[in-house]
C-alpha atoms as a PDB file:
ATOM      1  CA  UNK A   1       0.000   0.000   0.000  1.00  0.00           C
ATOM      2  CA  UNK A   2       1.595   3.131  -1.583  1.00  0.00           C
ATOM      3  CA  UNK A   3       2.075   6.181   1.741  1.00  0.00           C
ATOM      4  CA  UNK A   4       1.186   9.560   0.746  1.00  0.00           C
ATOM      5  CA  UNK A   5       2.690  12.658   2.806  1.00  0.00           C
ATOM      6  CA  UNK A   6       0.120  15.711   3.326  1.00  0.00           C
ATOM      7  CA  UNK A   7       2.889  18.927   3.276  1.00  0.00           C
ATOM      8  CA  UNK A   8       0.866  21.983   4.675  1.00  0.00           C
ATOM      9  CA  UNK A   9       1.565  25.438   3.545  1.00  0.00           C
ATOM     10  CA  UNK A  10       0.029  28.588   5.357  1.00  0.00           C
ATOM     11  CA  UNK A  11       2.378  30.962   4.658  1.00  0.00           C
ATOM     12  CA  UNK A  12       5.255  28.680   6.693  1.00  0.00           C
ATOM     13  CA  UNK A  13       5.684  25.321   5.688  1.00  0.00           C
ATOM     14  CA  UNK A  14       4.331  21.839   8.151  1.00  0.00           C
ATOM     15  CA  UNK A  15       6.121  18.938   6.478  1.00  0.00           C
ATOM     16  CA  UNK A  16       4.556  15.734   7.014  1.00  0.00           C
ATOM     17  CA  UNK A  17       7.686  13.118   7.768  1.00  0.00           C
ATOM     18  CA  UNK A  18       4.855  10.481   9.083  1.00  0.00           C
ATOM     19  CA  UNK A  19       2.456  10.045   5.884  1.00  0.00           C
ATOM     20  CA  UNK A  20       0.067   7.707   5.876  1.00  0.00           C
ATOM     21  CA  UNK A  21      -0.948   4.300   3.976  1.00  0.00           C
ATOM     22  CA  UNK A  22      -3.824   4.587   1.380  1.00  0.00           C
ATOM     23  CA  UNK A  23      -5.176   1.997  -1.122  1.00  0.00           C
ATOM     24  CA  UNK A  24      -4.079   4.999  -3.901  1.00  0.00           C
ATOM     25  CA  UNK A  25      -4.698   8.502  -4.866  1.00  0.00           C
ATOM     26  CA  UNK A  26      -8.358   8.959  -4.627  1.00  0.00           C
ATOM     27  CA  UNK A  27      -8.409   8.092  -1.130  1.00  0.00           C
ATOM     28  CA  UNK A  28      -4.991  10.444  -0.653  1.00  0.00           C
ATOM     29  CA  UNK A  29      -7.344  13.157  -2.441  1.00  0.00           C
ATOM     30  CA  UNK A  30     -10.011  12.056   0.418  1.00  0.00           C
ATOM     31  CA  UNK A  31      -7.580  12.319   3.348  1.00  0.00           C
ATOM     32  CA  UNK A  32      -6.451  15.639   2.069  1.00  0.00           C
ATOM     33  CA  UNK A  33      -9.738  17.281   1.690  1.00  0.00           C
ATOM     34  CA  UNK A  34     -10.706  15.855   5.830  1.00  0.00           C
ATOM     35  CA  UNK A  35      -7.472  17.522   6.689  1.00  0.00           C
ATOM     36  CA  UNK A  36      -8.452  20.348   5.310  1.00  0.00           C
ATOM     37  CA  UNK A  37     -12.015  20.405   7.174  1.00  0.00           C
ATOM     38  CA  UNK A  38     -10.187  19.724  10.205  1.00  0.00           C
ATOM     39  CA  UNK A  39      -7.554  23.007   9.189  1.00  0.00           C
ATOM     40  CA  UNK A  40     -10.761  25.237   8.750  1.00  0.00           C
ATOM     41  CA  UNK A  41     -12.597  23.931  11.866  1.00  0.00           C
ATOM     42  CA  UNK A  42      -9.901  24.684  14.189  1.00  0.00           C
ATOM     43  CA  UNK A  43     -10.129  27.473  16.929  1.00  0.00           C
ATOM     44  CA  UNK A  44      -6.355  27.014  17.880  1.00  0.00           C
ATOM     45  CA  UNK A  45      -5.044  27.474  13.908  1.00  0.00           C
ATOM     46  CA  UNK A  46      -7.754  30.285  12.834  1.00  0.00           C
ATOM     47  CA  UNK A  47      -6.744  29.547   9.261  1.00  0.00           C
ATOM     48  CA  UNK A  48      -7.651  32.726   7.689  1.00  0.00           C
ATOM     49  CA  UNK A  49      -6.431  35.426  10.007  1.00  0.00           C
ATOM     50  CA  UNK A  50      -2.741  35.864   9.426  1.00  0.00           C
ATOM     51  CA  UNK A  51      -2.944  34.051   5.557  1.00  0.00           C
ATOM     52  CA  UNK A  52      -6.094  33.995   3.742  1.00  0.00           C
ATOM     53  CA  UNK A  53      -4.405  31.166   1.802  1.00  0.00           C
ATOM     54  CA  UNK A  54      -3.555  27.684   2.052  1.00  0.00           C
ATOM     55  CA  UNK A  55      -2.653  24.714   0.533  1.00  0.00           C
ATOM     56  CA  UNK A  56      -1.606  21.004   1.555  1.00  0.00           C
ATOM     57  CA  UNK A  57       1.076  19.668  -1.146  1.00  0.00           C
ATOM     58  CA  UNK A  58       0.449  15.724  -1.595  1.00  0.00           C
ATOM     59  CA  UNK A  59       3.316  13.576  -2.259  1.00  0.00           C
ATOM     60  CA  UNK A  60       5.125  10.362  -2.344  1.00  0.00           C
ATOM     61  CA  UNK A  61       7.997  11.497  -0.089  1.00  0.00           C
ATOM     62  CA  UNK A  62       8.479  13.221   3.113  1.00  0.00           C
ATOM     63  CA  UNK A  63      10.764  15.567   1.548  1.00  0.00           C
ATOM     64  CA  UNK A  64       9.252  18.848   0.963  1.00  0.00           C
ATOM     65  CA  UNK A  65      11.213  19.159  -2.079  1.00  0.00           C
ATOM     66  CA  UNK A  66       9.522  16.364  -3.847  1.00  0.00           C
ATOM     67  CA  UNK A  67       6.886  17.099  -6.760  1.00  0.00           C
ATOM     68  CA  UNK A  68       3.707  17.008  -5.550  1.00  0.00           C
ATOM     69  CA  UNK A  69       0.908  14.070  -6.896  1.00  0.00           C
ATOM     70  CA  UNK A  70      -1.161  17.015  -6.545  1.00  0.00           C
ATOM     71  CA  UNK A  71      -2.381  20.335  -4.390  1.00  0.00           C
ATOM     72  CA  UNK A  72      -5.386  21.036  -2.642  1.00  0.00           C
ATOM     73  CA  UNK A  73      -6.133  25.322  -2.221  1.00  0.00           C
ATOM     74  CA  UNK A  74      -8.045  26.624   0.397  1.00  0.00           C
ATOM     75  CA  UNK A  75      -8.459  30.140   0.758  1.00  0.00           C
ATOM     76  CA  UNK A  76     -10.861  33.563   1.736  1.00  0.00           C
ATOM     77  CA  UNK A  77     -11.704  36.261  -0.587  1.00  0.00           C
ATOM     78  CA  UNK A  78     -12.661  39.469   1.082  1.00  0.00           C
END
């Protein structure tokens, strides 16, 4: 089972150097869209106050250098 690394970016950088194990990238796309709902439903993070964007960088390694499989965007428009 292929292990996919969820790199946050917020205006600093969270690697992910645990990953986790998915059946493939569909359910990689899942976990990254529930970490995202988790990103926007935290009180400690308040996502949009000092970066109104975001995105978590998907990949096959847990270098952050690595090409992503693919990038999820969150952000606010005012």
């Amino acid at each position: 089972m292929p292990r996919y690394f969820f790199h946050v970016h917020d205006g600093g950088s969270v690697p992910d150097d645990l990953g986790l194990n998915l059946p493939d990238i569909d359910a990689a796309q899942t976990a990254a869209i529930e970490l995202s709902h988790e990103i926007l439903r935290s009180e400690l993070v308040g996502p949009f106050q000092d970066y109104p964007s975001w995105r978590i960088e998907v990949s096959d390694s847990p270098e952050m250098s690595s090409l992503p499989l693919f990038v999820l965007h969150f952000s606010v428009t005012r």
